[in-house]
PDB file of N, CA and C in Angstrom:
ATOM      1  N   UNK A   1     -28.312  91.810 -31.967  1.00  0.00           N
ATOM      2  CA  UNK A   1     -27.711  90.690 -31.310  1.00  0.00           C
ATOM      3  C   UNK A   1     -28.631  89.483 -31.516  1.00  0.00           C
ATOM      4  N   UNK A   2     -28.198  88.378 -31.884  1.00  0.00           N
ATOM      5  CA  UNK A   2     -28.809  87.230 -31.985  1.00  0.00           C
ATOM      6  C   UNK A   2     -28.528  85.838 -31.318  1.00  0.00           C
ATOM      7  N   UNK A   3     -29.162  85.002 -30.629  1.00  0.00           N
ATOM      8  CA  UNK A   3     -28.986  83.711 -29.770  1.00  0.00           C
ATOM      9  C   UNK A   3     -29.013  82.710 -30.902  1.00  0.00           C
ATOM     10  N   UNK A   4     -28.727  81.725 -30.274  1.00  0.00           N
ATOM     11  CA  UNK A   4     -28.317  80.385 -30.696  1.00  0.00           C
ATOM     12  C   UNK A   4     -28.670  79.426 -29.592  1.00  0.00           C
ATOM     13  N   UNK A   5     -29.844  78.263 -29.498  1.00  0.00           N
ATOM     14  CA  UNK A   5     -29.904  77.629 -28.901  1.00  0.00           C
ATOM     15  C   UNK A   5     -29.802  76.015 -29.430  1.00  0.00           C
ATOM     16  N   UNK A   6     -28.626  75.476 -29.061  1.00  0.00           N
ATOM     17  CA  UNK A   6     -28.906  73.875 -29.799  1.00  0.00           C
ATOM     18  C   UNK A   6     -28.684  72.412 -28.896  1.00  0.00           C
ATOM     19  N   UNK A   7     -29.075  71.947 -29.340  1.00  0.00           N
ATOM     20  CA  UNK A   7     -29.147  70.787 -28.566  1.00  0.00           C
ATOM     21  C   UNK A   7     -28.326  69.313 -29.118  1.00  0.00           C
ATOM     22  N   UNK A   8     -28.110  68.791 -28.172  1.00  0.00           N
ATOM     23  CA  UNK A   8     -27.672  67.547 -29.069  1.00  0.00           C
ATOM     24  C   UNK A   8     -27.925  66.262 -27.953  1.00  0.00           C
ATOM     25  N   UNK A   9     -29.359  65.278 -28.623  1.00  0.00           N
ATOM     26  CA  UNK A   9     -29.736  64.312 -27.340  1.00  0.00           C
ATOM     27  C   UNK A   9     -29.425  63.359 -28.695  1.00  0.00           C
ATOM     28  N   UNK A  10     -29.331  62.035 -27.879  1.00  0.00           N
ATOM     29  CA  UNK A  10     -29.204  60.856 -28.213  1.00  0.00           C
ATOM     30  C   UNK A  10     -30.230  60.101 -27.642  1.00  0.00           C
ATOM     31  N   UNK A  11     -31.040  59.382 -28.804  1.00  0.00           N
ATOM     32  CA  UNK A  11     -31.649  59.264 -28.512  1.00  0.00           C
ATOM     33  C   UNK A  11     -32.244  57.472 -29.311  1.00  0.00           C
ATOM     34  N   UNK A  12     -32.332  56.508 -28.655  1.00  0.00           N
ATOM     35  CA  UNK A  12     -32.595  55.086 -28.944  1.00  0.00           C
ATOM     36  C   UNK A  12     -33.812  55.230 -29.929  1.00  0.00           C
ATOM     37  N   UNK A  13     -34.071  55.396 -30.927  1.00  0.00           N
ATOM     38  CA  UNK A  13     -35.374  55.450 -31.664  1.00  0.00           C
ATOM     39  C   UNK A  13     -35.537  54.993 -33.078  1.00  0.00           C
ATOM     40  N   UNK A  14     -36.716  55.045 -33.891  1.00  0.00           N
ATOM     41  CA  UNK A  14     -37.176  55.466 -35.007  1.00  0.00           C
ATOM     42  C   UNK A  14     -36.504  57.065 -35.458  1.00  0.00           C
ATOM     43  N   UNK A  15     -36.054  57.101 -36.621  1.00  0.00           N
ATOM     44  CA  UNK A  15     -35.429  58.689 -36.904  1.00  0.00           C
ATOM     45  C   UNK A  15     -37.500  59.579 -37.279  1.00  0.00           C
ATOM     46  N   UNK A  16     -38.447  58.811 -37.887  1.00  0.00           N
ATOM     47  CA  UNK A  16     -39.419  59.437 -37.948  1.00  0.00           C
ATOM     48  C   UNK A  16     -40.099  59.905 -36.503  1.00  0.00           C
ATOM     49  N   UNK A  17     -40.190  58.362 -35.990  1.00  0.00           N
ATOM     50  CA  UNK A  17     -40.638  59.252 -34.308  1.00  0.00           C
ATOM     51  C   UNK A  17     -39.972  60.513 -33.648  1.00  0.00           C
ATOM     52  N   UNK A  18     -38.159  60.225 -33.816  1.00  0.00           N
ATOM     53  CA  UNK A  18     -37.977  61.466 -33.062  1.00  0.00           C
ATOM     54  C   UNK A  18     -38.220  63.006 -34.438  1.00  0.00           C
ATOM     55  N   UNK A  19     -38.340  62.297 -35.142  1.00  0.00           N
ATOM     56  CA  UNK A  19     -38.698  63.540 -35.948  1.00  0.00           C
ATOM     57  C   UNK A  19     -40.161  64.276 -35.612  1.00  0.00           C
ATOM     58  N   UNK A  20     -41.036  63.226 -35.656  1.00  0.00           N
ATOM     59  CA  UNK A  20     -42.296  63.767 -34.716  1.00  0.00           C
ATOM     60  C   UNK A  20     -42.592  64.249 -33.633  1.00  0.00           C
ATOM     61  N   UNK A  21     -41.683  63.863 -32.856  1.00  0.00           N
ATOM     62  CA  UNK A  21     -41.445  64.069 -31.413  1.00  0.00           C
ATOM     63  C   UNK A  21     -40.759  65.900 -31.152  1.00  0.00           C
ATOM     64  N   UNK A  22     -40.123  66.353 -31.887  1.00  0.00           N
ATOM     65  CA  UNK A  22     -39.692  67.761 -32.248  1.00  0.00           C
ATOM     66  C   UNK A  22     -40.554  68.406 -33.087  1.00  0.00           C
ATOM     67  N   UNK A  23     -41.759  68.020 -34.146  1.00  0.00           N
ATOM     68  CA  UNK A  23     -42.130  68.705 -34.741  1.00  0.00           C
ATOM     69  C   UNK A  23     -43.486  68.618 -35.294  1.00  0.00           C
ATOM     70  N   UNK A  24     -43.804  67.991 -34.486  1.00  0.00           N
ATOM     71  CA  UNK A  24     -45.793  67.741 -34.290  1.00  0.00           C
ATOM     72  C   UNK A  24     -46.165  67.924 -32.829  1.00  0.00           C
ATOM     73  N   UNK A  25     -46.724  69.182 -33.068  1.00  0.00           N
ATOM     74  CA  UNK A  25     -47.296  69.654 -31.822  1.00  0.00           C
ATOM     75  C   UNK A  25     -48.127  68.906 -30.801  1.00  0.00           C
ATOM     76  N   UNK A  26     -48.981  68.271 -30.423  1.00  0.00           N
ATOM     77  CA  UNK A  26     -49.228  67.153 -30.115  1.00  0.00           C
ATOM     78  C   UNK A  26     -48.169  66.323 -28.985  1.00  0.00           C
ATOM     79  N   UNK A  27     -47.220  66.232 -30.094  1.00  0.00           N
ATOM     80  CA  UNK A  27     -46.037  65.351 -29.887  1.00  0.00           C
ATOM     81  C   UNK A  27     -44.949  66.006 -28.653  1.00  0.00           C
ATOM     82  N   UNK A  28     -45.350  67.348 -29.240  1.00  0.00           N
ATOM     83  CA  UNK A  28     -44.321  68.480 -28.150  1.00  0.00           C
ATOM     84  C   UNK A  28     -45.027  68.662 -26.629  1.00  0.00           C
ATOM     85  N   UNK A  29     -46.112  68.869 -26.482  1.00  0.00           N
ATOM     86  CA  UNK A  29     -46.821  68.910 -25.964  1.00  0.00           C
ATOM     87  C   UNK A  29     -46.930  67.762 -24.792  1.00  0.00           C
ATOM     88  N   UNK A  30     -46.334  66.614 -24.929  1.00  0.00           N
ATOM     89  CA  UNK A  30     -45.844  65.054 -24.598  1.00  0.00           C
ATOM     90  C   UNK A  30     -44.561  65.725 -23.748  1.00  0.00           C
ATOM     91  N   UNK A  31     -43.510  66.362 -24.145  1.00  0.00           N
ATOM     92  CA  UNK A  31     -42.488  65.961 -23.322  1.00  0.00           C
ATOM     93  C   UNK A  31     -41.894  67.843 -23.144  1.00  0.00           C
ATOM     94  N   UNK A  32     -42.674  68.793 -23.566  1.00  0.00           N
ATOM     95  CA  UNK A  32     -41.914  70.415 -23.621  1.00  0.00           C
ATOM     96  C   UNK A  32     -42.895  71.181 -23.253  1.00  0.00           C
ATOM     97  N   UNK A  33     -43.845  71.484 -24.471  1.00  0.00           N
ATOM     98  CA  UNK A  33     -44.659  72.556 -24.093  1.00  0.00           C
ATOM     99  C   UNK A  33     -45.921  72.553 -23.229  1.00  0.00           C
ATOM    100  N   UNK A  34     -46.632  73.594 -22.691  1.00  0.00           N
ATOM    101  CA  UNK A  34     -48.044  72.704 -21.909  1.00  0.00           C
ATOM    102  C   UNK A  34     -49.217  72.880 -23.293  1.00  0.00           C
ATOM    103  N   UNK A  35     -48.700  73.736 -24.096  1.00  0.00           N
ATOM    104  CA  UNK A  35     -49.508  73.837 -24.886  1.00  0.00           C
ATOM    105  C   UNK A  35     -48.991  74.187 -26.375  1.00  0.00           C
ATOM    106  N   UNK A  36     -48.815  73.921 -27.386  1.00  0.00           N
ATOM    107  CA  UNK A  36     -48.234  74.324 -28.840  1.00  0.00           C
ATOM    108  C   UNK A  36     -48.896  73.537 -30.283  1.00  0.00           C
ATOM    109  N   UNK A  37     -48.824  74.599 -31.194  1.00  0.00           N
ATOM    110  CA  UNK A  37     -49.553  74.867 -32.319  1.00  0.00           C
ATOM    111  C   UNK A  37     -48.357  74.984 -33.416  1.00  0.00           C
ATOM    112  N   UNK A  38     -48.900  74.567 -34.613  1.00  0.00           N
ATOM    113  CA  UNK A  38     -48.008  74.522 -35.861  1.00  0.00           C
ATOM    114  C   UNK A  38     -48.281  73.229 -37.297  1.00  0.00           C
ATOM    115  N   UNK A  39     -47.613  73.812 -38.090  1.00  0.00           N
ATOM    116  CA  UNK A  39     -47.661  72.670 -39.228  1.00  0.00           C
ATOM    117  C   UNK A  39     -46.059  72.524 -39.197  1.00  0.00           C
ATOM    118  N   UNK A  40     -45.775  71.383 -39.280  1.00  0.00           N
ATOM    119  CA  UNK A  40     -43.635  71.289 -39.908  1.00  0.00           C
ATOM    120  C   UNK A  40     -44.310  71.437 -41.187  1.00  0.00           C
ATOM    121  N   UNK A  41     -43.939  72.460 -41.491  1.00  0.00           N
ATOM    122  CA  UNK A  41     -43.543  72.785 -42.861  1.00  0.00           C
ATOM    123  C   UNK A  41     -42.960  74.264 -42.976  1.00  0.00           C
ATOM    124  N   UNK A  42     -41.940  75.039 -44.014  1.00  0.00           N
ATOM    125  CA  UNK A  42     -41.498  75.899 -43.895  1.00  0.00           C
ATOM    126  C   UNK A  42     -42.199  76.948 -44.308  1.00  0.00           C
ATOM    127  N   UNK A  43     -42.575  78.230 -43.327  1.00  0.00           N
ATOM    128  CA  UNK A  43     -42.701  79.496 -43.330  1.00  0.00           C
ATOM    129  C   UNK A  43     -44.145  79.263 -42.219  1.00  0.00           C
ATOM    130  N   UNK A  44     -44.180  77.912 -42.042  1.00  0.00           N
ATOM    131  CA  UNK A  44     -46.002  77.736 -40.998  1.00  0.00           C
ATOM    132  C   UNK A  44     -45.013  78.706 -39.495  1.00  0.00           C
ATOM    133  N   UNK A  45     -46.326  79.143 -38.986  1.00  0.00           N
ATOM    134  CA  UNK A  45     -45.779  79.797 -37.700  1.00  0.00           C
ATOM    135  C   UNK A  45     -46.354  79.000 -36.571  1.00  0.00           C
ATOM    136  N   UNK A  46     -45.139  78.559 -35.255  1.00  0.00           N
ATOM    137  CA  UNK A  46     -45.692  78.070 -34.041  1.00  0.00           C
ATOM    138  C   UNK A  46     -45.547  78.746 -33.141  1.00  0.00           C
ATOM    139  N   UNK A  47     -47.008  78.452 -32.524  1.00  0.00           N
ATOM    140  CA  UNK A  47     -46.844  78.738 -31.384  1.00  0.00           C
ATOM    141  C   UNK A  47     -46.256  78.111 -29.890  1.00  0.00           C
ATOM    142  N   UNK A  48     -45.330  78.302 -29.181  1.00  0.00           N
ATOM    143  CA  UNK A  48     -45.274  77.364 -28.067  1.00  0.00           C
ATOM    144  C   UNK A  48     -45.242  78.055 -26.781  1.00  0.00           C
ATOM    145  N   UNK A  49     -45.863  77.642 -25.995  1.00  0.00           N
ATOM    146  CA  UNK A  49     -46.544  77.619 -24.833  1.00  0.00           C
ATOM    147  C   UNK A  49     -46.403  76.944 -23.562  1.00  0.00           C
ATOM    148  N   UNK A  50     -45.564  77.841 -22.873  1.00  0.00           N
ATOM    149  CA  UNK A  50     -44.877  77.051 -21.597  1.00  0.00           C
ATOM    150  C   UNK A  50     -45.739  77.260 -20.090  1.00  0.00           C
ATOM    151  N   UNK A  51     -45.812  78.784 -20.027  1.00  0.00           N
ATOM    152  CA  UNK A  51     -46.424  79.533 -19.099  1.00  0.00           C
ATOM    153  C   UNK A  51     -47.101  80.638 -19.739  1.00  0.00           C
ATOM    154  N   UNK A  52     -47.945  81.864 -19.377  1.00  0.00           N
ATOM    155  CA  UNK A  52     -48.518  82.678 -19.666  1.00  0.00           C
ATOM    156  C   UNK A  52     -47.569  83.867 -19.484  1.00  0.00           C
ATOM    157  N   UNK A  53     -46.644  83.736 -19.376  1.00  0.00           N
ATOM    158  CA  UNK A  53     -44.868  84.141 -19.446  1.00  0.00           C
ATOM    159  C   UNK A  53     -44.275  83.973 -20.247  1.00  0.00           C
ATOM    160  N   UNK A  54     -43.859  82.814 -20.569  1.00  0.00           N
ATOM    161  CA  UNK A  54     -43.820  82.428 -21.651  1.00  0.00           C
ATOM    162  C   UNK A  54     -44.159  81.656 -22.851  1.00  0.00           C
ATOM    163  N   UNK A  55     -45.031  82.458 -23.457  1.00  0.00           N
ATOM    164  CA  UNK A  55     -45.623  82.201 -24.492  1.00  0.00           C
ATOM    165  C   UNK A  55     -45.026  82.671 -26.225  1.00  0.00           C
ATOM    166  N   UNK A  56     -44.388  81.634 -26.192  1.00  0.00           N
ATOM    167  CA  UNK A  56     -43.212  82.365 -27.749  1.00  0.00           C
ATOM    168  C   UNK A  56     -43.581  81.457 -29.102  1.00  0.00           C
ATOM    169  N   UNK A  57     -43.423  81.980 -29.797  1.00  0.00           N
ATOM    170  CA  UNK A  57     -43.821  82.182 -31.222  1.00  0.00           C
ATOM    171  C   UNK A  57     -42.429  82.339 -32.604  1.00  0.00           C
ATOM    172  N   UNK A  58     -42.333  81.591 -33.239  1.00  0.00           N
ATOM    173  CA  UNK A  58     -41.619  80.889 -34.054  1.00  0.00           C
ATOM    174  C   UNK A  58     -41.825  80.355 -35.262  1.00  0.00           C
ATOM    175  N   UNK A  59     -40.818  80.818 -36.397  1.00  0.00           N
ATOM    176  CA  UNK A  59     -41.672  80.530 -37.938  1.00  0.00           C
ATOM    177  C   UNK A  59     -40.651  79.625 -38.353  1.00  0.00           C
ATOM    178  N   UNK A  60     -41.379  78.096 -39.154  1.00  0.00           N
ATOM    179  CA  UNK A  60     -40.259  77.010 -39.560  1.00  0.00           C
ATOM    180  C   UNK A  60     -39.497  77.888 -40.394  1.00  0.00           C
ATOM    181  N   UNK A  61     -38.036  77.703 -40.302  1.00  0.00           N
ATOM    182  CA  UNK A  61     -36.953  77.943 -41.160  1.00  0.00           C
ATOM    183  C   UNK A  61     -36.570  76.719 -41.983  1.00  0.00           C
ATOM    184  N   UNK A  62     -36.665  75.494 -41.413  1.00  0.00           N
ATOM    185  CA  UNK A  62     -36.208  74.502 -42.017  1.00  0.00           C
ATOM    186  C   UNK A  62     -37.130  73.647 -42.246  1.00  0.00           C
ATOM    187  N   UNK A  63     -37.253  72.538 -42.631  1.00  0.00           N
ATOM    188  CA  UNK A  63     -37.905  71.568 -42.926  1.00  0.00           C
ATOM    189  C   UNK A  63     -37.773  70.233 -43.506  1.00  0.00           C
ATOM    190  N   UNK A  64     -36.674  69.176 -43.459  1.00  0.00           N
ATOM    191  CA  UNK A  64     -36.574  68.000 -43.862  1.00  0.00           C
ATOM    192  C   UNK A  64     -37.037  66.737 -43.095  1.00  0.00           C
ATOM    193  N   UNK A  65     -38.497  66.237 -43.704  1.00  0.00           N
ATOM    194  CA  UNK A  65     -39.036  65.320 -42.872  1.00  0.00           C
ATOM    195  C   UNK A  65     -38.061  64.156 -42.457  1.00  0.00           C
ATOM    196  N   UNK A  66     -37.965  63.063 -41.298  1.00  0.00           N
ATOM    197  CA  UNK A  66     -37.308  62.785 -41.243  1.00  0.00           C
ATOM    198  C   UNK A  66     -35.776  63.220 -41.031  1.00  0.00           C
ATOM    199  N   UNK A  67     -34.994  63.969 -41.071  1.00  0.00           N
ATOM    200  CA  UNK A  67     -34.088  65.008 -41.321  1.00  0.00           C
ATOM    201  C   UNK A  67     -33.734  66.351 -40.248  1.00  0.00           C
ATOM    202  N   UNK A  68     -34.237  67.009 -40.748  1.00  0.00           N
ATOM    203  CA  UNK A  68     -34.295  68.373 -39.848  1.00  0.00           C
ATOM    204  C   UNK A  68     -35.273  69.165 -40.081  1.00  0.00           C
ATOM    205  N   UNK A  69     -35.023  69.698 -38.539  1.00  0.00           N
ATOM    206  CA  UNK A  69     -36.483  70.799 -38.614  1.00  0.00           C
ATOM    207  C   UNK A  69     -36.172  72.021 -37.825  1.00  0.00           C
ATOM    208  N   UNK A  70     -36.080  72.749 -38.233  1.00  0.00           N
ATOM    209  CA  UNK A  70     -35.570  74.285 -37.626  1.00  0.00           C
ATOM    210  C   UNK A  70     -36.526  75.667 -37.480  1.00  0.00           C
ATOM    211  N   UNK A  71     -36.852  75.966 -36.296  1.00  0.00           N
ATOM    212  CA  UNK A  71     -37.158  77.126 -36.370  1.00  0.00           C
ATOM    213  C   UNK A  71     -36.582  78.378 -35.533  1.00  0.00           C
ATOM    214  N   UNK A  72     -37.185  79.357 -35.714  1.00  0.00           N
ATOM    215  CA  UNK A  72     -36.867  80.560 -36.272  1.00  0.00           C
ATOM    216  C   UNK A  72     -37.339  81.155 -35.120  1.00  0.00           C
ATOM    217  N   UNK A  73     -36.983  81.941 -33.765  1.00  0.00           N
ATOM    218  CA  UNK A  73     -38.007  82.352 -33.332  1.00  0.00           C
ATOM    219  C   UNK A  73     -38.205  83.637 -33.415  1.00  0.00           C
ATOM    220  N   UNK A  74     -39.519  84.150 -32.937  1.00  0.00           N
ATOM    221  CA  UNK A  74     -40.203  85.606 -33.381  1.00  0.00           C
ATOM    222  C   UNK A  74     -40.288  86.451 -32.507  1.00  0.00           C
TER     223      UNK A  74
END
């Protein structure tokens, strides 16, 4: 059995910022995770880090800078 989680925000911006904003850890870390690790690029693995509960782990599937960025989780 497999999930599907997607989103769809609107959002007033730069398409690179919100591209950063989903996929530079750092950046995630700003408005999702308390803590997360990764490269955007495809097959890098992240880590993201909410609680010591949940702590989930995820390998890029996708990758179009600017574009899309998809991952995979593990």
């Amino acid at each position: 059995m497999s999930f599907n989680i997607y989103y769809s925000l609107y959002i007033k911006a730069p398409i690179n910022m919100i591209f950063d904003a989903v996929s530079e850890p750092d950046q995630l870390n700003n408005w999702w995770t308390l803590e997360s690790s990764g490269t955007p690029k495809v097959n890098a693995v992240y880590n993201l880090n909410f609680t010591n509960e949940f702590n989930w782990f995820g390998k890029v599937s996708k990758c179009e800078f600017d574009k899309s960025f998809y991952i995979t989780m593990t």
